[in-house]
Structures are given as C-alpha cells and as structure tokens.
N, C-alpha and C. Protein backbone atom coordinates (compact mmCIF):
# COMPACT_ATOMS: atom_id res chain seq x y z
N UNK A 1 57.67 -27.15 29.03
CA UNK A 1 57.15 -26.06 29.79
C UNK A 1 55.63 -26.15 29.83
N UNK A 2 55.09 -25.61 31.00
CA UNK A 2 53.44 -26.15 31.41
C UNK A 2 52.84 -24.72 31.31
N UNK A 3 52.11 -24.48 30.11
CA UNK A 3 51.26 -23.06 29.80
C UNK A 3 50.15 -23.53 30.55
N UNK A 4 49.93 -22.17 31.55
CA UNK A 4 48.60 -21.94 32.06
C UNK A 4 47.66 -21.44 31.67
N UNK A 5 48.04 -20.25 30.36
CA UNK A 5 47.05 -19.33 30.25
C UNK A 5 47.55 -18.62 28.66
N UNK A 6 46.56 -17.84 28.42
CA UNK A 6 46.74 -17.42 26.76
C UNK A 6 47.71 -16.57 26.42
N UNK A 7 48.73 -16.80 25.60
CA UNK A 7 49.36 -15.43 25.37
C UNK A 7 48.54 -14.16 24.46
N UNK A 8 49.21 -12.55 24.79
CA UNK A 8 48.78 -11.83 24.58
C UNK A 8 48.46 -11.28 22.55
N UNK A 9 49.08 -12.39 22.00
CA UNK A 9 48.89 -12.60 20.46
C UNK A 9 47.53 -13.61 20.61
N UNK A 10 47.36 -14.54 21.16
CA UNK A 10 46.21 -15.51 20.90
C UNK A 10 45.08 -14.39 21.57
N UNK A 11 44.96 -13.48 22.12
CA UNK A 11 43.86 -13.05 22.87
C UNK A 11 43.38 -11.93 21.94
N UNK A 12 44.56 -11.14 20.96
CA UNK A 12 44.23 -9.99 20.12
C UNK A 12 43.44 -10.51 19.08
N UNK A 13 43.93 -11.87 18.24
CA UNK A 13 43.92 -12.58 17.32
C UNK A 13 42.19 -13.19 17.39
N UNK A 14 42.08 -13.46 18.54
CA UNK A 14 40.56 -14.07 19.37
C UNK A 14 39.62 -12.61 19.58
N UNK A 15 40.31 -11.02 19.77
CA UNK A 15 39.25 -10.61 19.70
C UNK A 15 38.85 -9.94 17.95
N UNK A 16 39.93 -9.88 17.28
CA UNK A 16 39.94 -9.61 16.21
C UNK A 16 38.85 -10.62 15.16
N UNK A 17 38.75 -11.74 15.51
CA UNK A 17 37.99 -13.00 15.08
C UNK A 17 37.06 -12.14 15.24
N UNK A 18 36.52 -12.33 16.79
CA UNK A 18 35.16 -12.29 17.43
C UNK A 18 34.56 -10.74 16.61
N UNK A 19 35.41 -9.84 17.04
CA UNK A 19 34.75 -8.42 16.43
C UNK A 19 34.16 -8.77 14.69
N UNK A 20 35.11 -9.31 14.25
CA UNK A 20 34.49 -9.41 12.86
C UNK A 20 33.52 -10.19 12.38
N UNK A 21 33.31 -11.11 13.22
CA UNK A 21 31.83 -11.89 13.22
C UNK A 21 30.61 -10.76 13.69
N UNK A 22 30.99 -10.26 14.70
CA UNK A 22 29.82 -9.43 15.12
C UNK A 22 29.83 -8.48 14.22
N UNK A 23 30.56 -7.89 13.23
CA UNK A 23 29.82 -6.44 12.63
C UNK A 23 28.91 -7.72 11.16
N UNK A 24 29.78 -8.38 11.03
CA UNK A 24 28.49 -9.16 9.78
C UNK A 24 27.39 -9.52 10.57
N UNK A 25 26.97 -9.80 12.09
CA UNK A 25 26.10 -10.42 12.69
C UNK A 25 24.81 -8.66 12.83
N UNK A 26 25.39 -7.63 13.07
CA UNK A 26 25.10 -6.78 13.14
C UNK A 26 24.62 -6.16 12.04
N UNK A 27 25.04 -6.39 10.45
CA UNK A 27 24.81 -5.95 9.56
C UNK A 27 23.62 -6.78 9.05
N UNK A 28 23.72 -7.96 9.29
CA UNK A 28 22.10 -8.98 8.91
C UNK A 28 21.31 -8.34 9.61
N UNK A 29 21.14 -8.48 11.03
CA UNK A 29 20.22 -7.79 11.80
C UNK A 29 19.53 -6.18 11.19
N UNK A 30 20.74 -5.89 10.40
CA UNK A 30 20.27 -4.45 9.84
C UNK A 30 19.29 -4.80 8.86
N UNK A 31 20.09 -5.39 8.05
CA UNK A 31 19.31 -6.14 6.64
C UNK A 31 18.13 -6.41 6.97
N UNK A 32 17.88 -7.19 7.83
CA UNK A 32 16.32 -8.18 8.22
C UNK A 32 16.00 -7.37 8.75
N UNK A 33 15.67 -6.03 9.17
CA UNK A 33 15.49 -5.04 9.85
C UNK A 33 14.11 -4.08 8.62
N UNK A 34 15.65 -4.04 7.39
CA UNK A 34 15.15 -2.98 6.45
C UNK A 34 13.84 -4.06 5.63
N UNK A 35 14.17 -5.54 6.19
CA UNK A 35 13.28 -6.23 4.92
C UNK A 35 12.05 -6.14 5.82
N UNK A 36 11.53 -6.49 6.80
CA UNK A 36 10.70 -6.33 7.78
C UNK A 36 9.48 -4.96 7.84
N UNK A 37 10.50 -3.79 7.91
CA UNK A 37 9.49 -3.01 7.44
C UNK A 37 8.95 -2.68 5.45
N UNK A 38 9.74 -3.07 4.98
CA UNK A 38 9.22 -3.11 3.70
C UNK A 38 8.34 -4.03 3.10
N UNK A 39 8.40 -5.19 4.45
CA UNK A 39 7.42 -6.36 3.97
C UNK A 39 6.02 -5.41 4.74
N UNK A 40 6.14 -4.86 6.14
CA UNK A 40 5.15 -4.14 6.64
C UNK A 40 4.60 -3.62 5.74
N UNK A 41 5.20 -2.45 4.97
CA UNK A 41 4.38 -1.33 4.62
C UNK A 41 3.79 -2.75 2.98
N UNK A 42 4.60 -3.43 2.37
CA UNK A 42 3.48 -4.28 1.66
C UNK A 42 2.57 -4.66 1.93
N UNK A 43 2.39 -5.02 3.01
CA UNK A 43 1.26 -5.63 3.47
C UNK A 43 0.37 -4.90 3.68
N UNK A 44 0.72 -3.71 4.41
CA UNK A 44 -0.24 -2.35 4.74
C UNK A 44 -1.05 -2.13 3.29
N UNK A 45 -0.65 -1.71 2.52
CA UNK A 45 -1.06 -1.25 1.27
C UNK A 45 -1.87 -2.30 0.68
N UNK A 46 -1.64 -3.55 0.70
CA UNK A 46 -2.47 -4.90 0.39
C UNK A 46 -3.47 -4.62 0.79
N UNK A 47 -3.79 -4.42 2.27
CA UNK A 47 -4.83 -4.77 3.06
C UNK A 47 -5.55 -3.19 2.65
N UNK A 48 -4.83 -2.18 2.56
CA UNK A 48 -5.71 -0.96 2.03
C UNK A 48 -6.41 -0.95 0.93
N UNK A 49 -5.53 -1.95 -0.09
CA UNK A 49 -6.36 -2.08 -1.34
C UNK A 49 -7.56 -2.77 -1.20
N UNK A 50 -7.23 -3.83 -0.88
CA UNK A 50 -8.62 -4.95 -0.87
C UNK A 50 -9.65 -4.13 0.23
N UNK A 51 -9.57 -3.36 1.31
CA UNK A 51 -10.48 -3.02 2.04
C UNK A 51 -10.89 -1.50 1.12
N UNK A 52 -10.19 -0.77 0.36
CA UNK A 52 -10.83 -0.19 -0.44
C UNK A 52 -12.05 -0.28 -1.45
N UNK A 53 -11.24 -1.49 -2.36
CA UNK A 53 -12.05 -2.28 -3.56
C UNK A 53 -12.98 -3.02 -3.13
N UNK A 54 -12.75 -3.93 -1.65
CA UNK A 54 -13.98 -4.24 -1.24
C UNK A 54 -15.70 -3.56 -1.03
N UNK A 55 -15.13 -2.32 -0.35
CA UNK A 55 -16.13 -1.06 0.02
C UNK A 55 -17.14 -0.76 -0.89
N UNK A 56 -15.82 0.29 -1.88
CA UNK A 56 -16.73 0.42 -3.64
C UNK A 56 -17.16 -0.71 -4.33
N UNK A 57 -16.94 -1.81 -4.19
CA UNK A 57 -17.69 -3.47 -4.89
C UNK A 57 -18.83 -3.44 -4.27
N UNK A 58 -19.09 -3.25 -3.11
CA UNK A 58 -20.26 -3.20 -2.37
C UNK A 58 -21.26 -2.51 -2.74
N UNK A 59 -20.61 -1.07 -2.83
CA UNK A 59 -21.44 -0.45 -3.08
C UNK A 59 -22.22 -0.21 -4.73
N UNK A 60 -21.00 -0.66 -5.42
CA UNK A 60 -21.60 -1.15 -7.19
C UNK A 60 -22.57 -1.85 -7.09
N UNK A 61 -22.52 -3.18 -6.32
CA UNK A 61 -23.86 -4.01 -6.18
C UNK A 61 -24.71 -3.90 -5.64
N UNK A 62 -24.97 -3.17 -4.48
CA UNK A 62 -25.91 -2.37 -3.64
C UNK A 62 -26.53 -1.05 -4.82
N UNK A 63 -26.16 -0.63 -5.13
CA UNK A 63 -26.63 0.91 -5.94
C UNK A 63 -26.45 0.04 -7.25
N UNK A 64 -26.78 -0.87 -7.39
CA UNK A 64 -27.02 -1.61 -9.30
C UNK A 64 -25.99 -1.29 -10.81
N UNK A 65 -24.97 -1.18 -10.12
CA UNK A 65 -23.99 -0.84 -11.05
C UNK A 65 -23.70 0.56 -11.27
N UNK A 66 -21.96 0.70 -11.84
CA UNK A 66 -21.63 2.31 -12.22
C UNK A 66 -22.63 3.11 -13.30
N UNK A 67 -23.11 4.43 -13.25
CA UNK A 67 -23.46 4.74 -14.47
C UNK A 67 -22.64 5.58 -14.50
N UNK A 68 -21.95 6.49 -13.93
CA UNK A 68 -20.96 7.60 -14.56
C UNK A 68 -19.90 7.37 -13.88
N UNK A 69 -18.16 7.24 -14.16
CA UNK A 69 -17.32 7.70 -13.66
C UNK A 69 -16.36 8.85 -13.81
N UNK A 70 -16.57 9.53 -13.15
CA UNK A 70 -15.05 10.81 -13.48
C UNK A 70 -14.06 10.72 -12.83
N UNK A 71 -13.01 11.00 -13.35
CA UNK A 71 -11.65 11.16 -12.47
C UNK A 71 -11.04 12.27 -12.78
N UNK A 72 -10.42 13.23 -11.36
CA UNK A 72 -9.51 13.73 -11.76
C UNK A 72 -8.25 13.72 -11.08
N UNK A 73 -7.50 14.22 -11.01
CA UNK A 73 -5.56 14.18 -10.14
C UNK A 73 -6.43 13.36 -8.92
N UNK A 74 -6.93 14.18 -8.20
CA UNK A 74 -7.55 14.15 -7.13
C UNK A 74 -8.79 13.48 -6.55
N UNK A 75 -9.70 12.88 -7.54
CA UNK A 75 -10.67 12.21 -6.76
C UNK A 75 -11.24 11.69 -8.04
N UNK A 76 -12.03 10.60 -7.67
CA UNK A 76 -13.13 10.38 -8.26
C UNK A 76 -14.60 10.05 -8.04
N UNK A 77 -15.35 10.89 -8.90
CA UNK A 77 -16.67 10.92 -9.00
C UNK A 77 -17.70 9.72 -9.67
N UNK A 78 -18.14 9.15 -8.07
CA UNK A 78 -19.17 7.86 -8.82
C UNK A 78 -20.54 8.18 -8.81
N UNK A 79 -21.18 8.10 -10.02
CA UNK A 79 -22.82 8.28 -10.05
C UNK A 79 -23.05 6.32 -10.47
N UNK A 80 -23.84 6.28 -9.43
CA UNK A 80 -24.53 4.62 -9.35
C UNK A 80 -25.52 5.01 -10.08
N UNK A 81 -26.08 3.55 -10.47
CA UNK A 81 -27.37 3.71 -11.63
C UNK A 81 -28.70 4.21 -10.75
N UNK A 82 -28.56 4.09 -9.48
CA UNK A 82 -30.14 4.36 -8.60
C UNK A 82 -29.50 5.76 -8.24
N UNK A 83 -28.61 6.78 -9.08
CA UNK A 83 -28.58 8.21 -8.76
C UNK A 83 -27.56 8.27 -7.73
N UNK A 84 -27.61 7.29 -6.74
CA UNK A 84 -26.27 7.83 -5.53
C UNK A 84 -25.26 7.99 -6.01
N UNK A 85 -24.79 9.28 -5.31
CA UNK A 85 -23.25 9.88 -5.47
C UNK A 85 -22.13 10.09 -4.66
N UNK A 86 -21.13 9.26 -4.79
CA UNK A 86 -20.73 9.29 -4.10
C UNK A 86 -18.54 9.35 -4.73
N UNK A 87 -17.17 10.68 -3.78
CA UNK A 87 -16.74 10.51 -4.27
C UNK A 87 -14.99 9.95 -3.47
N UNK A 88 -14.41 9.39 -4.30
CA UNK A 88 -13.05 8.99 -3.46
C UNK A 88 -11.80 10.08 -4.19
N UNK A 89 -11.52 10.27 -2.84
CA UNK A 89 -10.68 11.84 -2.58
C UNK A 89 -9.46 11.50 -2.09
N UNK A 90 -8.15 12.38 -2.72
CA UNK A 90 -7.03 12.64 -2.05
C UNK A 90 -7.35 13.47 -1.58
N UNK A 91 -6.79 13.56 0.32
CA UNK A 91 -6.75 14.47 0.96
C UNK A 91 -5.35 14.88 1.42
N UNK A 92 -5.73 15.77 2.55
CA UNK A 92 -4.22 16.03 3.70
C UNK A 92 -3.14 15.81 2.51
N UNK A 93 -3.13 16.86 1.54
CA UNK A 93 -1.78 16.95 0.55
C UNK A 93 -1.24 15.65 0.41
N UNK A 94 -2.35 15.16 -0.10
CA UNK A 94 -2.77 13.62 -1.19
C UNK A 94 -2.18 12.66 -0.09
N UNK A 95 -2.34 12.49 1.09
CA UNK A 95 -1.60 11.62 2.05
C UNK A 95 -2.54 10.59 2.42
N UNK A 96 -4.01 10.97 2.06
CA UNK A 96 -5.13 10.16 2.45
C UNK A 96 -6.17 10.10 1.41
N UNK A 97 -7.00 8.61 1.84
CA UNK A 97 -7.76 8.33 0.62
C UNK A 97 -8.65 8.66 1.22
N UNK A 98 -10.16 9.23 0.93
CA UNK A 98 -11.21 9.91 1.45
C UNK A 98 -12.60 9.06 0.71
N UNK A 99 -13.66 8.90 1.39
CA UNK A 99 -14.63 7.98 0.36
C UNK A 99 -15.64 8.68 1.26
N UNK A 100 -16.53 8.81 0.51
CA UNK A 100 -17.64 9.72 0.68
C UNK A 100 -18.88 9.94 -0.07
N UNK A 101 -20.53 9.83 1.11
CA UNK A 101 -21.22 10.50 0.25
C UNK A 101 -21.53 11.75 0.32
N UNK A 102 -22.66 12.38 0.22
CA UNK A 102 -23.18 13.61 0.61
C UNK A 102 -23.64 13.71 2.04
N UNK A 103 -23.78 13.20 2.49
CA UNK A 103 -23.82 13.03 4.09
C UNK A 103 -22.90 12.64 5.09
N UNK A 104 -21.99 11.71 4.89
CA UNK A 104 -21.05 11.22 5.51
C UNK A 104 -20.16 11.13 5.11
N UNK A 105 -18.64 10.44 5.79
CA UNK A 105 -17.59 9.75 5.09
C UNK A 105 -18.14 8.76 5.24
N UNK A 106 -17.42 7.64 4.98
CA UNK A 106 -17.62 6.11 4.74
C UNK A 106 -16.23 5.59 5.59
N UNK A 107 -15.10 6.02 4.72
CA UNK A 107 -13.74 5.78 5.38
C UNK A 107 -12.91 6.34 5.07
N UNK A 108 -11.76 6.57 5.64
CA UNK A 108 -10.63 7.62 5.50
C UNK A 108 -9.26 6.43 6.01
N UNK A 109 -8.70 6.89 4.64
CA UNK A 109 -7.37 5.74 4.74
C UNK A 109 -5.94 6.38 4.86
N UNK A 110 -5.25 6.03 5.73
CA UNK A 110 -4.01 7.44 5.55
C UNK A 110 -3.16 5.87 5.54
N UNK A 111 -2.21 6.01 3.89
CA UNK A 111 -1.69 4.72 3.78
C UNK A 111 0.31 5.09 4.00
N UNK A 112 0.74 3.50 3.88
CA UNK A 112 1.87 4.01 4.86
C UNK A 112 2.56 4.92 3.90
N UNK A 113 2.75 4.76 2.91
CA UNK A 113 3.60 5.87 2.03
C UNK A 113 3.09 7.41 2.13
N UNK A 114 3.79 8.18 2.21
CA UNK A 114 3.58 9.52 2.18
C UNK A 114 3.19 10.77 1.38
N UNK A 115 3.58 10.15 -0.05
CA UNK A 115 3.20 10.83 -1.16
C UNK A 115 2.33 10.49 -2.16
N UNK A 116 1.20 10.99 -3.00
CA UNK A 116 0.63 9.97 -4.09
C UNK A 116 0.57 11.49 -5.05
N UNK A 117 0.57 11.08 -6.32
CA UNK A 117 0.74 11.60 -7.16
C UNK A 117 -0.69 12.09 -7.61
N UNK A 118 -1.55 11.20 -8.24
CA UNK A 118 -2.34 11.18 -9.23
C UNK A 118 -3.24 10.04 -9.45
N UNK A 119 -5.15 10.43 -9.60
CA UNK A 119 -5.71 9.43 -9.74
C UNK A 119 -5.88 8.82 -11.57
N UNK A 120 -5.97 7.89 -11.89
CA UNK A 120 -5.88 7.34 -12.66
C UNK A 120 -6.99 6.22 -13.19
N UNK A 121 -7.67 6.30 -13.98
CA UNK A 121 -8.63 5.39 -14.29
C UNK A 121 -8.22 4.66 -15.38
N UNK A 122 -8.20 3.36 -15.64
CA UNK A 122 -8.07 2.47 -17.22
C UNK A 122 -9.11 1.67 -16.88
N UNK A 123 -10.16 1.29 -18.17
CA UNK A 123 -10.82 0.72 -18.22
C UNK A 123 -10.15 -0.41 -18.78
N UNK A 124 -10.51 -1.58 -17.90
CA UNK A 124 -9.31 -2.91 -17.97
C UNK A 124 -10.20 -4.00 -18.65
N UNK A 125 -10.88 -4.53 -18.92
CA UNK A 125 -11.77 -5.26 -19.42
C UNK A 125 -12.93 -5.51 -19.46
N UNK A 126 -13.48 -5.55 -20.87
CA UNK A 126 -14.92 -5.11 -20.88
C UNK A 126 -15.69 -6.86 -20.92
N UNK A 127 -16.49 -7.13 -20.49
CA UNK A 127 -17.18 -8.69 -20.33
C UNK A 127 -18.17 -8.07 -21.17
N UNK A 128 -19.23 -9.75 -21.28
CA UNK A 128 -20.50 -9.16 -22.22
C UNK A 128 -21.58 -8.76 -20.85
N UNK A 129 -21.43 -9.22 -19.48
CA UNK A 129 -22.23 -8.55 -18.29
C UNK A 129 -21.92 -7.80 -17.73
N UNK A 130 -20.32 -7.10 -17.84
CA UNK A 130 -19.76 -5.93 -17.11
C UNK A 130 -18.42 -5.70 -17.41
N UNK A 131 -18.19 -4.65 -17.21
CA UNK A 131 -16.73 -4.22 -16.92
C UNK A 131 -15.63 -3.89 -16.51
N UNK A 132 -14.29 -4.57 -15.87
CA UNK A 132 -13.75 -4.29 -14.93
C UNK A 132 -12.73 -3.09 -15.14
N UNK A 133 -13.08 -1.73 -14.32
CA UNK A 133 -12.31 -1.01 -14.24
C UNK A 133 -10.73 -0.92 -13.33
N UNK A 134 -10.21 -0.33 -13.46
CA UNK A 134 -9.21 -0.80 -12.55
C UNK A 134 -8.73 0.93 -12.54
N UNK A 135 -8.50 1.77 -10.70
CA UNK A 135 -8.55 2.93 -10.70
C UNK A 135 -6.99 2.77 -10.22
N UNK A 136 -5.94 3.54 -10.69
CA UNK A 136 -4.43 3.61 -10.29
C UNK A 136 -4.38 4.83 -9.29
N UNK A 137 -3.77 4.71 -8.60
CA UNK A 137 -3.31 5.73 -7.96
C UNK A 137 -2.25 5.39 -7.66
N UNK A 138 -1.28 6.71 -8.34
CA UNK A 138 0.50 6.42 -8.36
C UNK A 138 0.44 7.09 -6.90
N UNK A 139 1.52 5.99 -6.00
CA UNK A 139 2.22 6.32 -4.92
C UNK A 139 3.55 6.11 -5.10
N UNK A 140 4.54 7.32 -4.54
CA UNK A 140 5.61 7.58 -5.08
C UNK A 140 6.16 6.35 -4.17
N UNK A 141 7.21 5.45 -4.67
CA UNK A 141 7.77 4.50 -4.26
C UNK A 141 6.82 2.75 -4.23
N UNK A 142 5.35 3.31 -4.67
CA UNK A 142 4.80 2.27 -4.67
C UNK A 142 4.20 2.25 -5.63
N UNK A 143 4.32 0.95 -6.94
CA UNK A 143 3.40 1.13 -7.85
C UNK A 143 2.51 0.68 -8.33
N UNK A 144 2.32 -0.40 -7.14
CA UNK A 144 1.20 -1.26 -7.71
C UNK A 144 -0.46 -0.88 -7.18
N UNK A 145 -0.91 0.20 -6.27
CA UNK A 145 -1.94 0.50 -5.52
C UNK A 145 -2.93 0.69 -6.56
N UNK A 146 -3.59 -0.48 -6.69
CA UNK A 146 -4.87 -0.58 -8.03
C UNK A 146 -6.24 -0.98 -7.26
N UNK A 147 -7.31 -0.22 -7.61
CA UNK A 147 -8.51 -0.35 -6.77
C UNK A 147 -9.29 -0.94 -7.97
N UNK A 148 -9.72 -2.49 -7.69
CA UNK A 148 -10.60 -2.90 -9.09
C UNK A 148 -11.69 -2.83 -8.84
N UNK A 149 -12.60 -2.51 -9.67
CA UNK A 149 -13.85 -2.29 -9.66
C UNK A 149 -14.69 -3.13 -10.48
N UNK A 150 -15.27 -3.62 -10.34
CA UNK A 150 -16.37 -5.01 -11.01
C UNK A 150 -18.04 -4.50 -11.11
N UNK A 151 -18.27 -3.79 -12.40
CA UNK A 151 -19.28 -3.15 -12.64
C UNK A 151 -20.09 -4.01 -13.62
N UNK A 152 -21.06 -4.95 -12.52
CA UNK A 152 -22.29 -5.87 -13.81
C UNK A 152 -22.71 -5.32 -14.58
C-alpha cells in the first residue's frame, strides 16, 4: 500500500515533540533573560563605585589629604587638610548617593537597587604614607558597594 501522507498518531506525537522543545526553549530565554539584567545592574553598581571613589580620590589629592572623617546611617562628613568640607549623603529615602560642598552638588547617583541601609566606615589599612579607608554602604540585595578611599 502507497502512503501519501501522515497519519493522525504521527502528527499528535510530532506536535507533542515540538511543544516540549519549545517550553525548555522558552524557559532558557527566561533564564538568560533573568541573568542579563543581573549582570546589568552589576555592572551598574561597578561603574557607580569606581566613578564614586574616583571623585572623592580626587578630591583627597587636590585638598592634601583627609583630616577628619565622620559617618553617620546617612552621610558622611569630609574635612580635607586645606579646611574644605565637603559631605556624601543618602538621599530620596536612601535611594541616592548625594556628594556635596557648601556651594554645590558635585554628583548625585540614584543606583539601580532601591534600598540602602546604612553608611559604614572601616578603616582598612594603615601604610607608613597613608591610609586606605574603605566606606560600606549596605544595599539591600547588594553587598559588595565599597567606596575606597586612598588618604597619603
């Protein structure tokens, strides 16, 4: 006998295949989806740090090193050795980083995470020409957001 065409078991069987390839094909796409923006917002936060720590490095060596630091939840207070004062602030219900002197801002960072807790200072290693501070600021879901500071 001369078959022309598919029977109605080979065609269920063929879409039953096919469907089940596509929901795993569909579920990667999800996957690489969720990794994509989580590599985003890493990167975001990278580039916030270093353009943070860059700023205040600048300005340590420009104004001749830290002479006072304070911290509290919320900000911290830099007195440079030539007197400038200047301080970095949670704002907008801690959603943004704020840097500032008495005259201006400098820059305002609204980073991708939504929540931050608390500023945090550890003094991380002391050299015999300076000391590197390192300022934490816990962001909820992110924990590595460390602003280093390199004080000759």
């Amino acid at each position: 006998m001369n078959k022309n065409g598919f029977t109605i078991v080979e065609l269920i069987i063929s879409v039953a295949i096919l469907s089940i390839v596509l929901v795993f094909a569909l579920n990667l796409l999800v996957v690489l989806k969720e990794k994509e923006t989580s590599l985003d917002t890493d990167t975001d936060m990278a580039l916030n740090q270093a353009f943070v720590s860059k700023k205040i490095n600048g300005d340590i060596i420009n104004n001749d090193g830290i002479k006072l630091l304070n911290c509290t939840t919320v900000k911290c207070d830099f007195t440079f050795n030539n007197e400038v004062k200047k301080t970095l602030t949670l704002t907008n219900n801690k959603k943004t980083i704020k840097y500032e002197n008495e005259e201006n801002v400098e820059f305002t960072r609204t980073l991708p995470k939504s929540t931050y807790e608390n500023i945090e200072v550890e003094e991380f290693l002391n050299y015999t020409g300076g000391t590197l501070r390192i300022i934490t600021i816990d962001v909820v879901g992110y924990s590595d957001y460390k602003i280093e500071l390199l004080d000759y």
